[in-house]
N, C-alpha and C. Protein backbone atom coordinates (compact mmCIF):
# COMPACT_ATOMS: atom_id res chain seq x y z
N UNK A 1 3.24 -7.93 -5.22
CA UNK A 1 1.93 -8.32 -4.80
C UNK A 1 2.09 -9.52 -3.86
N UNK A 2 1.18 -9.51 -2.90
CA UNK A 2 1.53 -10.58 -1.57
C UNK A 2 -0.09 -11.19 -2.08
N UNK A 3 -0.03 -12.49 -1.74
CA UNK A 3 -1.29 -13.47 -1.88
C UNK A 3 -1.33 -14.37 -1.16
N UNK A 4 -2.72 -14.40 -0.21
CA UNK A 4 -2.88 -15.50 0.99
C UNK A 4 -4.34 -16.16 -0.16
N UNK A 5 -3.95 -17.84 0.39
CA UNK A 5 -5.17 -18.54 -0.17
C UNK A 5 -6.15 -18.71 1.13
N UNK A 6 -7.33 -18.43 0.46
CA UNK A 6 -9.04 -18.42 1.51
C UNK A 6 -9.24 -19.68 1.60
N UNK A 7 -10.27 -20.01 2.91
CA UNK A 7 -10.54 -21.31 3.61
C UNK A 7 -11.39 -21.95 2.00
N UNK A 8 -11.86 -20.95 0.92
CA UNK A 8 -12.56 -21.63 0.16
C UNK A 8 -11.75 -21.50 -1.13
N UNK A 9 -10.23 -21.92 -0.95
CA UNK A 9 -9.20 -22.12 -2.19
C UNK A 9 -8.92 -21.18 -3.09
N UNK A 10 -9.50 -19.97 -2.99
CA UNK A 10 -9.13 -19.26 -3.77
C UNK A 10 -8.39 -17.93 -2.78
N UNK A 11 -7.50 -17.36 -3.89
CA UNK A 11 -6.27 -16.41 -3.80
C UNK A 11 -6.33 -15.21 -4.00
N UNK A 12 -6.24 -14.53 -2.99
CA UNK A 12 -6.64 -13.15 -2.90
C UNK A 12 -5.42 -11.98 -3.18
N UNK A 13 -5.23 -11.10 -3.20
CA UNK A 13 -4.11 -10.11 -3.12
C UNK A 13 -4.64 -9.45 -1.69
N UNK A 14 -3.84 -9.36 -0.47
CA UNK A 14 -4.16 -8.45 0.50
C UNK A 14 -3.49 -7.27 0.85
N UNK A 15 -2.11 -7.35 -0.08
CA UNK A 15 -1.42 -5.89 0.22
C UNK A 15 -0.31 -5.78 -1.21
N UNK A 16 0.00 -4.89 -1.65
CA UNK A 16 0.75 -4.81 -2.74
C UNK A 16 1.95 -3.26 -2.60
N UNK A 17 3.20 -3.50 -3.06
CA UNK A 17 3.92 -2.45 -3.16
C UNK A 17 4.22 -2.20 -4.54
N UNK A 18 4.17 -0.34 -4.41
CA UNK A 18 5.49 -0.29 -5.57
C UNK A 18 6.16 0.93 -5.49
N UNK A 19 7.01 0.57 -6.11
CA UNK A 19 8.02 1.69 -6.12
C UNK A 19 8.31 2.14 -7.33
N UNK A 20 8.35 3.99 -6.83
CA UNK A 20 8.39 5.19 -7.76
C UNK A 20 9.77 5.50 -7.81
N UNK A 21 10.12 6.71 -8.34
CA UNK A 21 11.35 7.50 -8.33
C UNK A 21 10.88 8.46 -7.09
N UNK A 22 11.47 9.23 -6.46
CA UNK A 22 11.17 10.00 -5.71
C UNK A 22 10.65 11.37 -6.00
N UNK A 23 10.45 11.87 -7.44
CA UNK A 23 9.83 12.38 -8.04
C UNK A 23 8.53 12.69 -8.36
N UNK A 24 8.33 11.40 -7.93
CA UNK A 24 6.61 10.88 -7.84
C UNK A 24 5.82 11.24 -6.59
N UNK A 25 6.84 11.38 -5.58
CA UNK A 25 6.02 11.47 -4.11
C UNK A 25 4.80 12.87 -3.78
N UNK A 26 5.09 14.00 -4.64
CA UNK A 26 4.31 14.77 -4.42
C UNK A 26 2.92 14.71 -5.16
N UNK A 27 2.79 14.13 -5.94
CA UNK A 27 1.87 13.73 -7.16
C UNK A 27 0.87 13.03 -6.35
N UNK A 28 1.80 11.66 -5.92
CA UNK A 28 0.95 10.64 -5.08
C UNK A 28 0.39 11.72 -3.79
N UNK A 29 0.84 12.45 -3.10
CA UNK A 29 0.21 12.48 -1.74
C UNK A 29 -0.59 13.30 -2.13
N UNK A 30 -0.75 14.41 -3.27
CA UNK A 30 -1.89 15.35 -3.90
C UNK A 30 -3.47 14.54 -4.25
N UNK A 31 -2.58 13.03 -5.44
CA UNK A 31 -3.72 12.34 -5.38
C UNK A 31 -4.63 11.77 -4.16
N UNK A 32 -3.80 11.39 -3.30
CA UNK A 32 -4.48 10.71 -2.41
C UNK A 32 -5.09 11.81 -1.26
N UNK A 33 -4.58 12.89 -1.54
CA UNK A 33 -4.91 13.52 -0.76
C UNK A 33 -6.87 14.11 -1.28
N UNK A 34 -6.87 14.16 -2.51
CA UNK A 34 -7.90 14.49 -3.51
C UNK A 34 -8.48 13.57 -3.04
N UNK A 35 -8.52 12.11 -3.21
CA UNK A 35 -9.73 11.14 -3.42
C UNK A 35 -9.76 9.94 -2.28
N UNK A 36 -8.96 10.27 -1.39
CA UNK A 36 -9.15 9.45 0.09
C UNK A 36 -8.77 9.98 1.16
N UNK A 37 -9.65 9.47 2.28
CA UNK A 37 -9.52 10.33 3.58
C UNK A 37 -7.95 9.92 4.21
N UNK A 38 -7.46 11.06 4.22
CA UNK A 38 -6.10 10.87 5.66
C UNK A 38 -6.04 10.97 7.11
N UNK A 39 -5.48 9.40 7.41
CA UNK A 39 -5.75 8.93 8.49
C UNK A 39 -4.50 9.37 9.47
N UNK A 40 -3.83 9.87 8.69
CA UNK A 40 -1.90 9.72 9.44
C UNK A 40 -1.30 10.23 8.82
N UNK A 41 -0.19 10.69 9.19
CA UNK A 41 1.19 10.98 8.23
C UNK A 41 1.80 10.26 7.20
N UNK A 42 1.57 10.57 5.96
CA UNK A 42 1.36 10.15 5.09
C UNK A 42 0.64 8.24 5.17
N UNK A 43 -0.51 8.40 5.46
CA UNK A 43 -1.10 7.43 5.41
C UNK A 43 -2.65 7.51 5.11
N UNK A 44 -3.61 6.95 4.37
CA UNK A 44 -4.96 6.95 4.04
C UNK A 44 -5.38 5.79 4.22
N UNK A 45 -6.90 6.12 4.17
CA UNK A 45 -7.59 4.82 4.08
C UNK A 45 -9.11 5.11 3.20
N UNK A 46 -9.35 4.21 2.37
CA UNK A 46 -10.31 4.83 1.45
C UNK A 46 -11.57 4.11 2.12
N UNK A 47 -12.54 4.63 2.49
CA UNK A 47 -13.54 4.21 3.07
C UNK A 47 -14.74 3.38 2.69
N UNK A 48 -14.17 3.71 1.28
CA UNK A 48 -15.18 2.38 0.27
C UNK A 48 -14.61 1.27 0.18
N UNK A 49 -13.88 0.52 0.50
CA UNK A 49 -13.00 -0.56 0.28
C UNK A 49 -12.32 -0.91 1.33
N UNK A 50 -11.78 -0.07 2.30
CA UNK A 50 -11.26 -0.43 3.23
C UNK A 50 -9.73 -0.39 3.76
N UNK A 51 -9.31 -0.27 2.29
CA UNK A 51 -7.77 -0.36 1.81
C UNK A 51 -6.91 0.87 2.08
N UNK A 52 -5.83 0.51 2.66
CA UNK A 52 -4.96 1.40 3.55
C UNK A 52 -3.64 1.69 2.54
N UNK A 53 -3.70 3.20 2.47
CA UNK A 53 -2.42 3.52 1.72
C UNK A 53 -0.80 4.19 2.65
N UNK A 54 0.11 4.01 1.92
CA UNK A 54 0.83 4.46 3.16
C UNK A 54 2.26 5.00 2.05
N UNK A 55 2.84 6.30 2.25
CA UNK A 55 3.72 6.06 1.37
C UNK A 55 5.08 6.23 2.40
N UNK A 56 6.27 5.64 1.96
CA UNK A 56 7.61 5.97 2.38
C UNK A 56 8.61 6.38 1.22
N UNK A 57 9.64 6.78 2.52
CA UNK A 57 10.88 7.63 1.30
C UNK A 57 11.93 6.82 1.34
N UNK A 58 11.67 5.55 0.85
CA UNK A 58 13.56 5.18 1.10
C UNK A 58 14.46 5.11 -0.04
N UNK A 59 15.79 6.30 0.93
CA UNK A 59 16.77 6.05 -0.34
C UNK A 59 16.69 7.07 -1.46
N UNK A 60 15.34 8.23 -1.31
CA UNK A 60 15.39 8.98 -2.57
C UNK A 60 14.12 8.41 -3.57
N UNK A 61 13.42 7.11 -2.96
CA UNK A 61 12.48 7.20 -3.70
C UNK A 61 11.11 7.25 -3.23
N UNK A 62 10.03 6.46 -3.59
CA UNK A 62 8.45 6.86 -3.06
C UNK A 62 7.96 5.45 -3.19
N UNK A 63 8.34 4.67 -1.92
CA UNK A 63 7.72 3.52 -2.14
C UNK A 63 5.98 3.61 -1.45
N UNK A 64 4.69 2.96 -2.19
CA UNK A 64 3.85 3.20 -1.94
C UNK A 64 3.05 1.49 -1.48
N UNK A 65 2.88 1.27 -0.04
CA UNK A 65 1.93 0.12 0.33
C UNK A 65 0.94 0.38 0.61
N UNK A 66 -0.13 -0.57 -0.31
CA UNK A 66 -1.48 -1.14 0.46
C UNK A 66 -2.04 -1.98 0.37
N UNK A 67 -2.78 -1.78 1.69
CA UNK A 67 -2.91 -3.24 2.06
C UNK A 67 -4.73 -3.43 2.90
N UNK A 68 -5.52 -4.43 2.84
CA UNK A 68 -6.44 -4.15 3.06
C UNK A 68 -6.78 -5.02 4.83
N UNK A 69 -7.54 -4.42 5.41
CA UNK A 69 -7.57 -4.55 6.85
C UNK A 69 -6.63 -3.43 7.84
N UNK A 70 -7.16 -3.28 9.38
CA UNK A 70 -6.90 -2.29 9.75
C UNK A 70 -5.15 -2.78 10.17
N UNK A 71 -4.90 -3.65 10.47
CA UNK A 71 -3.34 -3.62 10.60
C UNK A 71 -2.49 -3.96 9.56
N UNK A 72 -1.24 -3.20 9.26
CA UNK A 72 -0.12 -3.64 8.25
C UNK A 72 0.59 -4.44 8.70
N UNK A 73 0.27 -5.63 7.45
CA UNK A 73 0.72 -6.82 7.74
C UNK A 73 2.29 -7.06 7.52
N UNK A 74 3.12 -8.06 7.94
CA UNK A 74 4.74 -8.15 8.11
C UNK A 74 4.89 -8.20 6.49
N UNK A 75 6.08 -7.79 6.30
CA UNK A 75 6.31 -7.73 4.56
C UNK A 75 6.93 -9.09 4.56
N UNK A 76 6.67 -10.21 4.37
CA UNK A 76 7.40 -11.33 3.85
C UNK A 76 8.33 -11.56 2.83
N UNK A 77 9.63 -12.12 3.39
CA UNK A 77 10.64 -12.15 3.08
C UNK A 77 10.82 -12.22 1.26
N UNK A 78 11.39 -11.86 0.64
CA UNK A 78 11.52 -12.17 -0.99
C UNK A 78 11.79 -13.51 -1.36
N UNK A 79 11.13 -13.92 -2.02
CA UNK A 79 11.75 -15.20 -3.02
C UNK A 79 11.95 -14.72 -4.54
N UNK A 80 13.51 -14.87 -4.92
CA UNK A 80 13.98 -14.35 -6.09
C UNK A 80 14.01 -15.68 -6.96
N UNK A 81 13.32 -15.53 -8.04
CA UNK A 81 13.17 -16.89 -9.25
C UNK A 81 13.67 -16.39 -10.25
């Protein structure tokens, strides 16, 4: 989960990943295909919310981002704690 803080201090989530097994990928694009409009190759956007789905294959698995607003934002670097 990625979190930018608002001009009025509070902390939002604007885009979140996760990752499946690659097993999962047909499931996900059925669901999404069922309950949000597709905008792209493998990409949606649900029109009540705004929020943009997008899935990739790396490696054998089904990583799934979204993120809300019309451009996908840079994935910022990891901090491991």
């Amino acid at each position: 989960m990625f979190f930018k803080k608002a001009n009025d201090g509070n902390a939002y989530c604007y885009m979140f990943q996760l990752l499946e097994p690659g097993s999962e990928l047909k499931i996900n694009i059925d669901i999404y295909n069922r309950d949000i409009e597709r905008v792209g190759y493998l990409h949606w956007v649900d029109p009540a919310d705004g929020v943009n789905y997008r899935i990739e294959q790396p490696e054998g698995f089904c990583l799934i981002t979204a993120w809300l607003g019309d451009e996908k934002p840079e994935i910022p670097e990891t901090i491991l704690f």
